[in-house]
C-alpha atoms as a PDB file:
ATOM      1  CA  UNK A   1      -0.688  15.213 -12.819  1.00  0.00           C
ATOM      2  CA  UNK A   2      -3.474  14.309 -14.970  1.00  0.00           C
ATOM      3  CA  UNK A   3      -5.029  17.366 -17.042  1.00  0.00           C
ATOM      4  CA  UNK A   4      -8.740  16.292 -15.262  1.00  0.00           C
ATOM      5  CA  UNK A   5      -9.600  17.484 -12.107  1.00  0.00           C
ATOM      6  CA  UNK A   6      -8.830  14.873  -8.994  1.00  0.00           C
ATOM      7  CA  UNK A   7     -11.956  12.269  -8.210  1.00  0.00           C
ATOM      8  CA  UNK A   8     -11.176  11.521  -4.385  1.00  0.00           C
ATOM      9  CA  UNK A   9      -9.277  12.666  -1.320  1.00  0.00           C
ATOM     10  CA  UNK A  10      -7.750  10.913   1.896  1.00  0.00           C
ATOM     11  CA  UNK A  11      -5.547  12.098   4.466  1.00  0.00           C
ATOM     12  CA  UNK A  12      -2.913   9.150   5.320  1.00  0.00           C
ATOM     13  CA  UNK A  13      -1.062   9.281   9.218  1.00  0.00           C
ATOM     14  CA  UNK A  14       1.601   7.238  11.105  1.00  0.00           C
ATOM     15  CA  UNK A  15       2.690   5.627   8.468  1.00  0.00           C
ATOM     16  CA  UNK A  16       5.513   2.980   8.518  1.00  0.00           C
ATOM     17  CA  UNK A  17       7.060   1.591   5.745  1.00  0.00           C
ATOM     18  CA  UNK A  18       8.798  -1.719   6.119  1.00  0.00           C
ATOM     19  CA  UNK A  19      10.877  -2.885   3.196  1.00  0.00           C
ATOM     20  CA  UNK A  20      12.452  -6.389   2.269  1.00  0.00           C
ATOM     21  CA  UNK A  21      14.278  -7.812  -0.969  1.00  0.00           C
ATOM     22  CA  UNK A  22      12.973 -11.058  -2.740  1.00  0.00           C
ATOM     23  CA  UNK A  23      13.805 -13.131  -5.759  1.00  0.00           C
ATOM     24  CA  UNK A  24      11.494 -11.620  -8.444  1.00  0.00           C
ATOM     25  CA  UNK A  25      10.575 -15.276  -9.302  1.00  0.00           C
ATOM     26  CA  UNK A  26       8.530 -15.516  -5.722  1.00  0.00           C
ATOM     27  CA  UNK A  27       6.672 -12.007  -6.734  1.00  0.00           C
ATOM     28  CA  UNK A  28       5.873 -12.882 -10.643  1.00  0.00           C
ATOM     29  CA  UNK A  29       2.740 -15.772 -10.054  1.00  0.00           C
ATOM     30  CA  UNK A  30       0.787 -12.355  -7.439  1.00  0.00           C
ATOM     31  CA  UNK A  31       1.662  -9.703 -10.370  1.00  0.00           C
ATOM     32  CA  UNK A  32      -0.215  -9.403 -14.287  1.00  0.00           C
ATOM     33  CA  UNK A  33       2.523 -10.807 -17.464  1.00  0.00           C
ATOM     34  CA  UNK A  34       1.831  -6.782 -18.635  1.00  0.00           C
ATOM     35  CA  UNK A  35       3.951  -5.453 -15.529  1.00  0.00           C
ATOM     36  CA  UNK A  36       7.347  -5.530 -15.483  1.00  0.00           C
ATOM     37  CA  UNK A  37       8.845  -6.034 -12.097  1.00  0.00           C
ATOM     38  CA  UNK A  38      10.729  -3.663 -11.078  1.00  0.00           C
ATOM     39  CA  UNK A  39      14.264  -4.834  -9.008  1.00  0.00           C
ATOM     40  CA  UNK A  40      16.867  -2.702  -7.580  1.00  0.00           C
ATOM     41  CA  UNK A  41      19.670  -4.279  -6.321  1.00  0.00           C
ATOM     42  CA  UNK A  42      19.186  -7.152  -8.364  1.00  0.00           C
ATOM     43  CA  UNK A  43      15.750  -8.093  -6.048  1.00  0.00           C
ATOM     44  CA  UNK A  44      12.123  -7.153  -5.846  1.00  0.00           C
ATOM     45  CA  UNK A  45      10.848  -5.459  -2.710  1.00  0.00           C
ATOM     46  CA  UNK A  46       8.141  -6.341  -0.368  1.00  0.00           C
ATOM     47  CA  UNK A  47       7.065  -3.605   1.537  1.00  0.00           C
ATOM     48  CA  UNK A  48       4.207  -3.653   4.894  1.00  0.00           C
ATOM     49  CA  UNK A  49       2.464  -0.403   5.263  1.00  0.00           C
ATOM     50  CA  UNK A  50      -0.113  -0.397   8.333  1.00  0.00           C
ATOM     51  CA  UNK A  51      -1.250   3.148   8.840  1.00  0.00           C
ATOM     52  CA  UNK A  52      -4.593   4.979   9.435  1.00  0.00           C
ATOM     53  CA  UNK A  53      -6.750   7.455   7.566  1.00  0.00           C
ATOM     54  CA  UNK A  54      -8.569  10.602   7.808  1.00  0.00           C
ATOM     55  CA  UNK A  55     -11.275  12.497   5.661  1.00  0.00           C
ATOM     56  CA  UNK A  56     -12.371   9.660   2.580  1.00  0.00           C
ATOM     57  CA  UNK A  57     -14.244  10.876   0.423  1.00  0.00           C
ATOM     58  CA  UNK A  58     -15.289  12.076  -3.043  1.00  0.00           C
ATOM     59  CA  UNK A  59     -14.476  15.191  -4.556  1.00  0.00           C
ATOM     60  CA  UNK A  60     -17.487  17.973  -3.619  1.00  0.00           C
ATOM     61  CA  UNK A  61     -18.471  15.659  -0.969  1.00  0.00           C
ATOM     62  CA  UNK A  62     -18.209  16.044   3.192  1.00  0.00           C
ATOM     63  CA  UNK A  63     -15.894  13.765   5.221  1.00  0.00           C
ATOM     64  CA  UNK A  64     -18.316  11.461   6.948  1.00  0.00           C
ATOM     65  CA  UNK A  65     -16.876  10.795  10.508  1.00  0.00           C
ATOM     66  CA  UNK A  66     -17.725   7.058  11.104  1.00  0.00           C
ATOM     67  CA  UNK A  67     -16.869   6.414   7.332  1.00  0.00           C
ATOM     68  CA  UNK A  68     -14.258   8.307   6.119  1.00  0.00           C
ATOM     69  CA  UNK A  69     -11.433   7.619   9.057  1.00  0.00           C
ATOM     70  CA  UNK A  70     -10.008   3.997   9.362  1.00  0.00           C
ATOM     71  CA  UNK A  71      -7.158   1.793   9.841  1.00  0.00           C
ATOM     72  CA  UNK A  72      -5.776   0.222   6.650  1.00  0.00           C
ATOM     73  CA  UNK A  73      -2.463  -1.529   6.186  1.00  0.00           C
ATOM     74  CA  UNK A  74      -1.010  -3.055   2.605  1.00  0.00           C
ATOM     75  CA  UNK A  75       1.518  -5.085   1.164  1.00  0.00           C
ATOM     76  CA  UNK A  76       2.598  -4.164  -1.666  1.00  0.00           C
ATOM     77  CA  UNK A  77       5.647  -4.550  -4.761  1.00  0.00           C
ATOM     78  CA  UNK A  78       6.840  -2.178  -7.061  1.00  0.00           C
ATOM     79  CA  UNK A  79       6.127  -2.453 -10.980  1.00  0.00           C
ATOM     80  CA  UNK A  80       6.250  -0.614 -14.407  1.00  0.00           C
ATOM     81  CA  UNK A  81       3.897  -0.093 -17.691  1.00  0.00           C
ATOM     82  CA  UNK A  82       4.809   1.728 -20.260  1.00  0.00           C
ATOM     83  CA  UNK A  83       7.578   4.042 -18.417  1.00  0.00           C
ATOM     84  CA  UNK A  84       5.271   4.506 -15.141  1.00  0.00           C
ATOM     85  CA  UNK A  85       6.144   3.176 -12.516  1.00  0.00           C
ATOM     86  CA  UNK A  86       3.619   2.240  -9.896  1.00  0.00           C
ATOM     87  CA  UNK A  87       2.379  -0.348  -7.164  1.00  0.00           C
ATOM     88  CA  UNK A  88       1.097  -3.217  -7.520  1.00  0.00           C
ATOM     89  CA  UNK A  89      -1.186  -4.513  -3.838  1.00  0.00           C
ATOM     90  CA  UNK A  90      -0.904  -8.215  -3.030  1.00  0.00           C
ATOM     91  CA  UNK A  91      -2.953  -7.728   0.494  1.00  0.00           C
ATOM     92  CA  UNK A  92      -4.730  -4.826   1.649  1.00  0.00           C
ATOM     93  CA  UNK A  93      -6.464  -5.363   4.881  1.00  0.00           C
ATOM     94  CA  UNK A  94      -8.874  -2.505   5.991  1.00  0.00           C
ATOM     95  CA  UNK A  95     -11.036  -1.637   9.258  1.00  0.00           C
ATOM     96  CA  UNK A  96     -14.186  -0.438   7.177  1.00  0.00           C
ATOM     97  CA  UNK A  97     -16.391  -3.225   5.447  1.00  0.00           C
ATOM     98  CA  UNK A  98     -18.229  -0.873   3.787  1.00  0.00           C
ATOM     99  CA  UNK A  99     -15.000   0.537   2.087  1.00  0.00           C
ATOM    100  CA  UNK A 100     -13.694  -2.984   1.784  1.00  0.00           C
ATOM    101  CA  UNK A 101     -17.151  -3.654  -0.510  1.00  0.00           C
ATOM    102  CA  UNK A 102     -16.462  -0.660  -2.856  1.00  0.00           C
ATOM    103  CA  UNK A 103     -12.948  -0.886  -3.350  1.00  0.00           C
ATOM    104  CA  UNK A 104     -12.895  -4.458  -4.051  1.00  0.00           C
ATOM    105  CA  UNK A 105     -15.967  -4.600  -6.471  1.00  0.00           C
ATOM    106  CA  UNK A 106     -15.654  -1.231  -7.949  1.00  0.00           C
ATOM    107  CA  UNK A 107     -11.395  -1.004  -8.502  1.00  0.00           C
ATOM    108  CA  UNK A 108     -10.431  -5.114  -8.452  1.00  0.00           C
ATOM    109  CA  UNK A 109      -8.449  -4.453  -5.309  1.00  0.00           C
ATOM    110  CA  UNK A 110      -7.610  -6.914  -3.085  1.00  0.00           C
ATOM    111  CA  UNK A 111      -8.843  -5.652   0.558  1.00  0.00           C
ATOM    112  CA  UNK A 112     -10.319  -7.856   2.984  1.00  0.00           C
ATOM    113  CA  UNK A 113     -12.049  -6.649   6.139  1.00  0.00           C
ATOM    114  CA  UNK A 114      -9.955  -7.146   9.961  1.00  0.00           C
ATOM    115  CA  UNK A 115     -10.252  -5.982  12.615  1.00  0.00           C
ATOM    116  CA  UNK A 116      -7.684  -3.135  13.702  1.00  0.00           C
ATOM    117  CA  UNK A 117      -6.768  -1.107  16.793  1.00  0.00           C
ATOM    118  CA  UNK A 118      -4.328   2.409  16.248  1.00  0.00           C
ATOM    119  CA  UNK A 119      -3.208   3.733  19.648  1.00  0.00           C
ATOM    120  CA  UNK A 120      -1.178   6.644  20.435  1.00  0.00           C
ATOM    121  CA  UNK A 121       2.000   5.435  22.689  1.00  0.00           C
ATOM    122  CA  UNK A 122       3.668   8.340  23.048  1.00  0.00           C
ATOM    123  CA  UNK A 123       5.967   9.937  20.006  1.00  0.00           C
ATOM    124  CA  UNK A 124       4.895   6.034  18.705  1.00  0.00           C
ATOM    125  CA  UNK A 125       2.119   3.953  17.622  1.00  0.00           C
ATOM    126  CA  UNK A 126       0.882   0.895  18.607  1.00  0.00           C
ATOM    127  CA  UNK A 127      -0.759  -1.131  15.680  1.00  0.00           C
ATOM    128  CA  UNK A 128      -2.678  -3.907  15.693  1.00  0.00           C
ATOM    129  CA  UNK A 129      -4.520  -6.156  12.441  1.00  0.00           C
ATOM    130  CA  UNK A 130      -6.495  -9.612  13.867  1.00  0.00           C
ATOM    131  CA  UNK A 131      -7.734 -12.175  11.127  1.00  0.00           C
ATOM    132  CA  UNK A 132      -8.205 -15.183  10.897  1.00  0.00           C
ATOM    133  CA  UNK A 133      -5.805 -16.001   8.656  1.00  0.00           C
ATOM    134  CA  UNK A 134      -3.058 -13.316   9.635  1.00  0.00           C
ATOM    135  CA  UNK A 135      -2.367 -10.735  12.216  1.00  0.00           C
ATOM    136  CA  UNK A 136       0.232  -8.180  12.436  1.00  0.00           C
ATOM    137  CA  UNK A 137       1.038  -6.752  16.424  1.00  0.00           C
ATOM    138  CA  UNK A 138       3.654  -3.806  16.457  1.00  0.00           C
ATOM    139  CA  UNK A 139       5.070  -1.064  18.140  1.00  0.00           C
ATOM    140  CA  UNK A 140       6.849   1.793  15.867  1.00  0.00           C
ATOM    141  CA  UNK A 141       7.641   5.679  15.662  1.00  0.00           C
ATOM    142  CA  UNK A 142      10.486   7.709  14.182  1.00  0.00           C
ATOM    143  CA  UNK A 143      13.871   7.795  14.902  1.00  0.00           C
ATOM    144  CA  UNK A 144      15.224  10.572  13.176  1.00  0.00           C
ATOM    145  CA  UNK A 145      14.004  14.176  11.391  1.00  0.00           C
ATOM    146  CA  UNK A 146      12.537  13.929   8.816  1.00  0.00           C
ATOM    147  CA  UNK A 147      13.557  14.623   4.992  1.00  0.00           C
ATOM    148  CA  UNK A 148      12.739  14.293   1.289  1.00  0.00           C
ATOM    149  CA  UNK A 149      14.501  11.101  -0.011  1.00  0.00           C
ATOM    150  CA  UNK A 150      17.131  11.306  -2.103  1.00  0.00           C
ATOM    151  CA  UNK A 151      16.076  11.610  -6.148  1.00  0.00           C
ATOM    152  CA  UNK A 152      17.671   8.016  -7.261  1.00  0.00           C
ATOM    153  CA  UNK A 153      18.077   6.606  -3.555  1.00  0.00           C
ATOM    154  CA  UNK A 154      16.523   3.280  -2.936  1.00  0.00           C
ATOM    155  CA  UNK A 155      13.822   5.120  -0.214  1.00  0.00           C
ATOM    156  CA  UNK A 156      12.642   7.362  -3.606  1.00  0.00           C
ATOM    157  CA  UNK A 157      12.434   4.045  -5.257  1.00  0.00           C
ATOM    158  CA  UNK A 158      10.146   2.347  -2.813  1.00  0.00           C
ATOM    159  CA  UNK A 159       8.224   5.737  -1.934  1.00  0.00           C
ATOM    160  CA  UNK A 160       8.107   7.668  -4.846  1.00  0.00           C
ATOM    161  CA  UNK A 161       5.614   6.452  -6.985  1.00  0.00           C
ATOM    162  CA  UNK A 162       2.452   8.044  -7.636  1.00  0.00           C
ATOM    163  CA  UNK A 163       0.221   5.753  -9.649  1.00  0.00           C
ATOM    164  CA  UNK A 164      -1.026   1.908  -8.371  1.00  0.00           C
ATOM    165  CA  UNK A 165      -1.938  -0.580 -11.162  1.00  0.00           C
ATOM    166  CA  UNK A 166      -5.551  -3.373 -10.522  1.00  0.00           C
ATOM    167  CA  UNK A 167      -7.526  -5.112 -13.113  1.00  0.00           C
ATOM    168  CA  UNK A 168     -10.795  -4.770 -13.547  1.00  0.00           C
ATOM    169  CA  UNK A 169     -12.996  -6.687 -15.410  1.00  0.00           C
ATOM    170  CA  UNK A 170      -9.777  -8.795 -16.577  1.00  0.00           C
ATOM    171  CA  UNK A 171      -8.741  -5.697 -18.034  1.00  0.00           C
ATOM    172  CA  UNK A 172      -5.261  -3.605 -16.524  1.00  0.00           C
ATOM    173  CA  UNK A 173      -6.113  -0.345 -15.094  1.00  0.00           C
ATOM    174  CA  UNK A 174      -4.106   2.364 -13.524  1.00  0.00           C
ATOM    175  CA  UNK A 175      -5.463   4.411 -11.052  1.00  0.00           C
ATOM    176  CA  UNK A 176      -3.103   7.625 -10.827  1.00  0.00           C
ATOM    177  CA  UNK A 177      -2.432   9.862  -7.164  1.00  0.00           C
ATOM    178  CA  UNK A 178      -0.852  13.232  -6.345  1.00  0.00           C
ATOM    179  CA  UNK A 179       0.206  14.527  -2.944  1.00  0.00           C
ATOM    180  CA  UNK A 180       3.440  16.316  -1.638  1.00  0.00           C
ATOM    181  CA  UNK A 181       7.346  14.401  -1.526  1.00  0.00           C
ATOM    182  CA  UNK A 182       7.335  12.402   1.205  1.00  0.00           C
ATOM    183  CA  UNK A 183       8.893  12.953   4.269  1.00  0.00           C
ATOM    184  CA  UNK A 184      10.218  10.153   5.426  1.00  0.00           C
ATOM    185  CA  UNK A 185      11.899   9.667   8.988  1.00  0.00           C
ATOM    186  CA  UNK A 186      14.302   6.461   9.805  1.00  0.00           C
ATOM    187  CA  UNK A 187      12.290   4.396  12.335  1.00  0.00           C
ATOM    188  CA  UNK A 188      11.899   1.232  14.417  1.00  0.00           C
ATOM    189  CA  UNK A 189       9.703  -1.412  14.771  1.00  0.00           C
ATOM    190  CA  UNK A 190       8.671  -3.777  17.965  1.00  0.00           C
ATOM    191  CA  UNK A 191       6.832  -6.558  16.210  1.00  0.00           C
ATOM    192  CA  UNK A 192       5.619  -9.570  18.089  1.00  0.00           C
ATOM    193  CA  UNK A 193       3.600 -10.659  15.498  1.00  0.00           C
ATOM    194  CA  UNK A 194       3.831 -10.281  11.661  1.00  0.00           C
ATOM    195  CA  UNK A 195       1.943 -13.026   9.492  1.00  0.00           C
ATOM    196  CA  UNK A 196       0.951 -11.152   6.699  1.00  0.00           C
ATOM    197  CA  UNK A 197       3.536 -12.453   4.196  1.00  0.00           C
ATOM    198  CA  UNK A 198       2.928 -15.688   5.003  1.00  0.00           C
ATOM    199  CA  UNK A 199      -0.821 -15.660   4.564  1.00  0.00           C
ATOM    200  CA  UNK A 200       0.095 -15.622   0.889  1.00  0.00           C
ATOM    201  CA  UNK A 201       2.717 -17.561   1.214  1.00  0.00           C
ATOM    202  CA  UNK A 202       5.332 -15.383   0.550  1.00  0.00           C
ATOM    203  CA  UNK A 203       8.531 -14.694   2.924  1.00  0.00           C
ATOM    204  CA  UNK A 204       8.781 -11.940   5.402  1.00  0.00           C
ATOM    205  CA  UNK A 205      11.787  -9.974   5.990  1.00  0.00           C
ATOM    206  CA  UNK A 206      15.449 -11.824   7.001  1.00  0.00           C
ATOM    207  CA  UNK A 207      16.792  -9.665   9.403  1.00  0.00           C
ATOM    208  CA  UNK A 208      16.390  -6.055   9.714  1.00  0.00           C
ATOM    209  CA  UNK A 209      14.150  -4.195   7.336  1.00  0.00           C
ATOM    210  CA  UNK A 210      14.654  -1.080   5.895  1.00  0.00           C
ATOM    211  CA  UNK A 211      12.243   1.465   7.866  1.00  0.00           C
ATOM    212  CA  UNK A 212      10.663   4.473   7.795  1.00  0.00           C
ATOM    213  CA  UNK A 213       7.843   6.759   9.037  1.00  0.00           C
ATOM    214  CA  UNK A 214       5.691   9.178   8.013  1.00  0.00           C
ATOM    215  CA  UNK A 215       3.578  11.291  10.176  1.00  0.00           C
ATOM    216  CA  UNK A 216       0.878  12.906   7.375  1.00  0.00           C
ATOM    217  CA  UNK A 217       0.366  12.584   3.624  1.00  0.00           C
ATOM    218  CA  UNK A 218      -2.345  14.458   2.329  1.00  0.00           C
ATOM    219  CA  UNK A 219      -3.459  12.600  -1.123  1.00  0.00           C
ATOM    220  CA  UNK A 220      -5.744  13.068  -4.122  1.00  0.00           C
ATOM    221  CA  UNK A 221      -6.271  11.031  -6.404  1.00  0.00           C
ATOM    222  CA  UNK A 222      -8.598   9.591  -9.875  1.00  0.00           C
ATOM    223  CA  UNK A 223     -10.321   7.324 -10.900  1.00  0.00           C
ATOM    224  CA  UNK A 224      -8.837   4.329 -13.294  1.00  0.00           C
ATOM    225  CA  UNK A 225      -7.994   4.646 -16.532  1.00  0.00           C
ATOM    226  CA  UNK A 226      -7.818   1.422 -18.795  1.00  0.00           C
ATOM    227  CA  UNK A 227      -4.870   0.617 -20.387  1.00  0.00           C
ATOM    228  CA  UNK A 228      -4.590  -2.802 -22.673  1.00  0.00           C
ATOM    229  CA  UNK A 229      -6.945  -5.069 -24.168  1.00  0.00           C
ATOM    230  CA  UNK A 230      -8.783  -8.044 -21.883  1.00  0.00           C
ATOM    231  CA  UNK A 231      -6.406 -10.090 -20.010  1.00  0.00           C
ATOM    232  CA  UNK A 232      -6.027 -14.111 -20.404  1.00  0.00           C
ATOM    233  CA  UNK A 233      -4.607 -16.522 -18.173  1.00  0.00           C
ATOM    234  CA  UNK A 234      -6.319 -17.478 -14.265  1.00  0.00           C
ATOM    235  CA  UNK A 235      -6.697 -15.575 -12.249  1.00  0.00           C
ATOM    236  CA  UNK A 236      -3.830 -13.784  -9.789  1.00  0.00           C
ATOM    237  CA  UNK A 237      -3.374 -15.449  -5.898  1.00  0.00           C
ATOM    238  CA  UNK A 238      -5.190 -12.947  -3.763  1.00  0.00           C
ATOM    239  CA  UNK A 239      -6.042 -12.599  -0.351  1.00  0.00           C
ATOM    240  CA  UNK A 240      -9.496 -14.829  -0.012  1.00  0.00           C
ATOM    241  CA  UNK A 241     -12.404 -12.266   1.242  1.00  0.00           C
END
């Protein structure tokens, strides 16, 4: 962990974590020429994460209960500077506008505001994400007991990362996180509607994804840290606001 004390707190629940090779080629135009891709099995991954959250806020400071509890969902790759690995967000779509605002003007992440719906069904969750330009419409839950993944396993490489990497102010940042090893349970999906991918253009899964679930994560986290000079080049395809 960093030697400074943690800036912010969240409490992360149902998660599922939906998984899905691609060519590295498709990924490189979304991700900074500073990142290295990171591939295992000779592919990139996509991963979908819809999940909700509990107790936002600041260090010192009160969970608020309208603001610090809603639905987010991200899609994400997997990257590496300088030896850390980390996460690089292509999408992040989020229930809270005014969370939305800050993240996206104060951290250069790429949320956009939807409107979601997190339902109890049983031992499973029913999640929904409606935009205009993509909606996601599942059913999931676990399958299985839970467990630490395996140090080396493909689940620790797609899990197991505890920094995410932005730019702000055309400059890269890393923004670093600390919680607990996951633990993950196998899981299942119903989806009758998935169009996130595609709102970017990129493909969804082929087949069956690799799965899992996650009932709680408690998280901390701080705030970024700069890491390289001012970037050149355009700027990156992003989810429009």
């Amino acid at each position: 962990m960093p030697a400074t004390p943690w800036r912010w707190r969240q409490v992360w629940h149902d998660l599922l974590f939906m998984h899905w090779p691609v060519p590295a080629a498709i990924v490189r135009p979304f991700v900074p020429d500073a990142l290295t891709i990171d591939e295992r099995g000779g592919s990139a991954w996509l991963s979908l994460v819809p999940f909700h959250m509990t107790d936002v806020t600041l260090r010192g400071l009160p969970a608020l209960p309208w603001l610090s509890a809603f639905a987010e969902m991200n899609l994400r790759t997997y990257v590496t500077f300088e030896d850390k690995p980390g996460v690089w967000f292509l999408r992040m779509d989020a229930a809270r506008a005014l969370a939305v605002l800050t993240a996206r003007l104060g951290l250069g992440l790429p949320y956009i505001w939807s409107s979601m719906r997190v339902d109890a069904d049983g031992a499973r969750v029913r999640y929904r994400s409606i935009r205009h330009d993509a909606v996601f419409d599942g059913r999931y839950g676990p399958t299985g007991d839970a467990a630490e993944p395996v140090r080396d396993s493909l689940e620790a490489f797609l899990t197991e990362r505890y920094c995410l990497y932005t730019v702000i102010a055309r400059r890269l940042a890393r923004l670093e996180i600390h919680h607990a090893p996951w633990a993950l349970q196998p899981a299942d999906a119903t989806v009758t509607t998935n169009t996130i991918p595609a709102s970017l253009n990129l493909p969804g899964p082929i087949g069956q994804p690799l799965m899992q679930f996650s009932r709680r994560q408690d998280v901390v986290g701080w705030g970024p840290g700069p890491l390289r000079p001012r970037l050149g080049g355009s700027a990156l395809p992003r989810a429009s606001s």
